[in-house]
Protein backbone atom coordinates (compact mmCIF):
# COMPACT_ATOMS: atom_id res chain seq x y z
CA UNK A 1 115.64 -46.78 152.40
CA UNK A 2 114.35 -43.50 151.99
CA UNK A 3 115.99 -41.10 149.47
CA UNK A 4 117.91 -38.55 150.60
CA UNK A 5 118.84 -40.23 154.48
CA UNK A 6 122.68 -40.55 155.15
CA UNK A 7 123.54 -44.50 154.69
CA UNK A 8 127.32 -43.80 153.93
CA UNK A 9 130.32 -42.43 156.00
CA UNK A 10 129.88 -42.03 159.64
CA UNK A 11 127.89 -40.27 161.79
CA UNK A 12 128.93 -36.83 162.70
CA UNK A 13 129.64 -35.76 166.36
CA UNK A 14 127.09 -32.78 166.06
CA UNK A 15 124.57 -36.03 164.80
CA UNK A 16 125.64 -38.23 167.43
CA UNK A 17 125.21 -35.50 170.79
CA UNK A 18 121.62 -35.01 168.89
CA UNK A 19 120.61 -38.08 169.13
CA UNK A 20 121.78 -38.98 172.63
CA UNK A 21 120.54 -35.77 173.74
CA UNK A 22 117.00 -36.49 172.11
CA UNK A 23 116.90 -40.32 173.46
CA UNK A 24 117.57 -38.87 176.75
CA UNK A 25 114.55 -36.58 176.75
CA UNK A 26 111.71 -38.93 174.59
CA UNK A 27 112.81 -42.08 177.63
CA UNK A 28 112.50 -39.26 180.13
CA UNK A 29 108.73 -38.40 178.58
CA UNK A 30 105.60 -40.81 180.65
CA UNK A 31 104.13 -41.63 177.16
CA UNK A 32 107.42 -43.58 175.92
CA UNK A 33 107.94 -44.93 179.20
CA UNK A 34 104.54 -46.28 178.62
CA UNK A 35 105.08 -47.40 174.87
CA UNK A 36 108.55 -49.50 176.32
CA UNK A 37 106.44 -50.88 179.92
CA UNK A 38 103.22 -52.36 177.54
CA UNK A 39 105.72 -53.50 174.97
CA UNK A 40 107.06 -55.44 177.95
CA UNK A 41 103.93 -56.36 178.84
CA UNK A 42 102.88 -57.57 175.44
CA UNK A 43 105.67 -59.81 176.06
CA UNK A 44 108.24 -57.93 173.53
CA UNK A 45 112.19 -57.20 173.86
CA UNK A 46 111.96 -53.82 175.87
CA UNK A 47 115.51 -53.27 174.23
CA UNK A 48 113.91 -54.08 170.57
CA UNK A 49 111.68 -50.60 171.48
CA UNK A 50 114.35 -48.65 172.87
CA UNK A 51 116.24 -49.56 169.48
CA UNK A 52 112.81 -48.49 167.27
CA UNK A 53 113.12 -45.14 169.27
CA UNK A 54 116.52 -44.42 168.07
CA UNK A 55 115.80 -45.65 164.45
CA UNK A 56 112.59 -42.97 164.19
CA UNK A 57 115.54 -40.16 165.59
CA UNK A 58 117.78 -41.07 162.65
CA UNK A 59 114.63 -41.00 160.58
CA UNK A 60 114.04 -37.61 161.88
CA UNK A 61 117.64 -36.72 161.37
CA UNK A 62 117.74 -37.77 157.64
CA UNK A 63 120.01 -40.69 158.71
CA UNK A 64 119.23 -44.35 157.37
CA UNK A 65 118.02 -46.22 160.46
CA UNK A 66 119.90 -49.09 160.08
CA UNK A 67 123.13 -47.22 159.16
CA UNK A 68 122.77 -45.35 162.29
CA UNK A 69 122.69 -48.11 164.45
CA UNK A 70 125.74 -49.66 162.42
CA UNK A 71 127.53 -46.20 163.41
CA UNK A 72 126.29 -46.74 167.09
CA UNK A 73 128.68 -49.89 166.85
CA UNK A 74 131.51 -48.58 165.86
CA UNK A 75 131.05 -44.95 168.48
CA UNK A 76 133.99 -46.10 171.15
CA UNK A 77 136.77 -47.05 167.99
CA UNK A 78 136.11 -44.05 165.53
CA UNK A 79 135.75 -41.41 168.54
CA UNK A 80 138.58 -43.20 170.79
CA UNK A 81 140.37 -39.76 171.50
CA UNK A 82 137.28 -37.83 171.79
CA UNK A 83 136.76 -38.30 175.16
CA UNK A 84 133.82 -36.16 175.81
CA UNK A 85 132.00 -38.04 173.06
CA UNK A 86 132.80 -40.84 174.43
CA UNK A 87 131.33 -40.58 177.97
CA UNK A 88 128.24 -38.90 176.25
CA UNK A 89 127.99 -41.98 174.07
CA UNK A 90 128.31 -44.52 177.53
CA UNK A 91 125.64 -42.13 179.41
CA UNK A 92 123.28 -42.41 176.27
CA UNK A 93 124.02 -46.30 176.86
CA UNK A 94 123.40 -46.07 180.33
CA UNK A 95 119.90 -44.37 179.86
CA UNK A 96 118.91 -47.37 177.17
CA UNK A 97 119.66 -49.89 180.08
CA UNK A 98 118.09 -48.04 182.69
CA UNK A 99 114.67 -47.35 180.43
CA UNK A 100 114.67 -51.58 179.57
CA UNK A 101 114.90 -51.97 183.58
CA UNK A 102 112.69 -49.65 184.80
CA UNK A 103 110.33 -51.68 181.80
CA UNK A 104 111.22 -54.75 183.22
CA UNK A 105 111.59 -54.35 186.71
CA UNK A 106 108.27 -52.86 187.53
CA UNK A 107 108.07 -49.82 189.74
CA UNK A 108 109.10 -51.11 193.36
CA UNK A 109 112.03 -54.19 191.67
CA UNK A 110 113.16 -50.88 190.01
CA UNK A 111 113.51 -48.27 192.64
CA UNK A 112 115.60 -51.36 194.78
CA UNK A 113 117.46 -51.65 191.98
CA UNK A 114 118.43 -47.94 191.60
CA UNK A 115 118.92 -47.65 195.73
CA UNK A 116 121.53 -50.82 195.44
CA UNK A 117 123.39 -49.29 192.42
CA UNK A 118 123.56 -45.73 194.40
CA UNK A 119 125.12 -47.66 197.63
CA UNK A 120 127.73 -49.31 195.34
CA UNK A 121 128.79 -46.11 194.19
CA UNK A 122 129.03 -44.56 197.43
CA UNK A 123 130.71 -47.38 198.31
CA UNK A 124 133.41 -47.37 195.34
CA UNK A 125 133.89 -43.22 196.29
CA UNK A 126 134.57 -44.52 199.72
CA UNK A 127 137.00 -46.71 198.43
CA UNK A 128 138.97 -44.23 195.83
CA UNK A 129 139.37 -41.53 198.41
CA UNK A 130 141.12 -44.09 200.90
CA UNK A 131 143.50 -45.52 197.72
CA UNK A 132 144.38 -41.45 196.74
CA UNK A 133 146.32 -41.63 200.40
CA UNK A 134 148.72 -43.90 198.67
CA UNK A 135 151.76 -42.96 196.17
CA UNK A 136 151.14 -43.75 192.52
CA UNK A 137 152.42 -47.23 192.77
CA UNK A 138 150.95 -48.48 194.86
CA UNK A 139 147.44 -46.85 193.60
CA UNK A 140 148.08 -49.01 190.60
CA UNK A 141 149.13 -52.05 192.08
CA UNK A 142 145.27 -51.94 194.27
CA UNK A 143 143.60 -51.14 190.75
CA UNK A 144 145.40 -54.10 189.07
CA UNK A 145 144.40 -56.24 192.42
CA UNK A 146 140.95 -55.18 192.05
CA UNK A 147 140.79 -55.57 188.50
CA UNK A 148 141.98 -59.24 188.79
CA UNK A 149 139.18 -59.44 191.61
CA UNK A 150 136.53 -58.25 189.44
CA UNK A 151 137.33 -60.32 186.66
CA UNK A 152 137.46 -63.36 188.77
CA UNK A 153 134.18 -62.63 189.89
CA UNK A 154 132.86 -62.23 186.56
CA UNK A 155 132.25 -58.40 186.58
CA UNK A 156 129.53 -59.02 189.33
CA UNK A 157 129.01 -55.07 190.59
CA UNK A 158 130.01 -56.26 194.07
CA UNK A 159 133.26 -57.44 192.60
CA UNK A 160 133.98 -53.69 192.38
CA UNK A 161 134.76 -52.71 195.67
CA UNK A 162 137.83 -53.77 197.62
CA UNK A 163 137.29 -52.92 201.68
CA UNK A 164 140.26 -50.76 203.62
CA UNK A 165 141.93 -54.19 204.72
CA UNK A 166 141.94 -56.00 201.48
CA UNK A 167 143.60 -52.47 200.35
CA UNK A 168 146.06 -52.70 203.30
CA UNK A 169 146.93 -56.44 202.49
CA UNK A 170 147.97 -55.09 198.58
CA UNK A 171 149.95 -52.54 199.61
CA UNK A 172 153.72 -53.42 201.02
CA UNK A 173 154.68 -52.41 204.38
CA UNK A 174 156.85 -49.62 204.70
CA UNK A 175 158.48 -50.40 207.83
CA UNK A 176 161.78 -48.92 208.82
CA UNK A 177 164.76 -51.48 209.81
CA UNK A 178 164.90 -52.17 213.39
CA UNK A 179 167.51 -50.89 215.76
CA UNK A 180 169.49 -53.98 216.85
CA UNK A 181 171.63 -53.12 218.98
CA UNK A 182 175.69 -54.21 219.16
C-alpha cells in the first residue's frame, strides 16, 4: 500500500459520487471499451478489468485500492437512508454490468440484448400505470403476488411482469349485492 492512500474508515459520499461519476465516463471512452473487449478476448474475467478500472480511480483518489472496493461492499448498509446515494451507487453497478456485456456479448448479441431489456421496461411501465387505477390495497396485494411470482421464477426478468388479467385475477371483485326480490 502506498503511503498516504485512505485504507481506514469509510469512503466519503463526495469520494463515492467521484468515483461512480468517473467509472461512468472512462467505460463510456472507445479506448477502455477496447482494453475490457481484448481482455475478453484474451480470454480474461471482463469483470476482473472493470474492477482494475475502479482500483486505478481510488489510486487516483488517494484511496487504498483494495479498501475501496471493501467500502464498495458495504455502499447499500452504511448509506441505507441516503437514498440518492444509493440509486447512484446501483446505476454505477448497472454501468459495470452493462460494460462486461457489451465485452462479452459482441456488438450485434449486445444491441439484442439492450432492445429486450428496453421492451421489458416498457412492458413493466405498462403494467404500473394499469395497477395505480387500483386503491392502495389492493396495489400491494398485486406487488406481493408478483413478488411471489418472481421469486418462483427465480428472478428471471420475464418473471417481472404480471399481464392486465393475472392483475384482475389478484384483485377481489367489488360487486354490489344483488337485488332479490321478496
Amino acid at each position: 500500500m502506498a503511503s498516504g492512500t485512505q485504507s481506514t474508515g469509510m469512503l466519503t459520499r463526495e469520494q463515492l459520487f467521484h468515483l461512480f461519476d468517473r467509472f461512468s465516463f472512462l467505460t463510456s471512452q472507445p479506448e477502455v471499451k477496447n482494453r475490457i473487449s481484448g481482455a475478453v478476448q484474451d480470454k480474461q474475467e471482463a469483470v476482473a478489468v472493470t474492477t482494475a478500472i475502479q482500483e486505478e480511480i481510488f489510486l487516483e483518489m488517494g484511496v487504498d485500492p483494495r479498501f475501496g472496493i471493501s467500502c464498495l461492499g458495504k455502499v447499500s448498509t452504511v448509506y441505507e437512508n441516503d437514498m440518492d446515494l444509493v440509486i447512484q451507487f446501483y446505476k454505477f453497478l448497472s454501468k459495470e454490468e452493462v460494460a462486461c456485456d457489451e465485452a462479452e456479448l459482441g456488438e450485434e448479441e449486445f444491441a439484442e440484448k439492450l432492445l429486450n431489456q428496453q421492451m421489458l421496461q416498457e412492458q413493466q411501465l405498462e403494467m404500473l400505470k394499469y395497477m395505480r387505477k387500483f386503491n392502495l390495497d389492493d396495489q400491494s396485494a398485486i406487488l406481493e403476488k408478483l413478488h411471489q411470482h418472481m421469486e418462483n421464477g427465480n428472478y428471471e426478468s420475464e418473471t417481472s411482469i404480471l399481464s392486465a388479467e393475472q392483475i384482475e385475477e389478484i384483485v377481489p371483485r367489488k360487486v354490489s349485492p344483488l337485488y332479490t326480490p321478496r
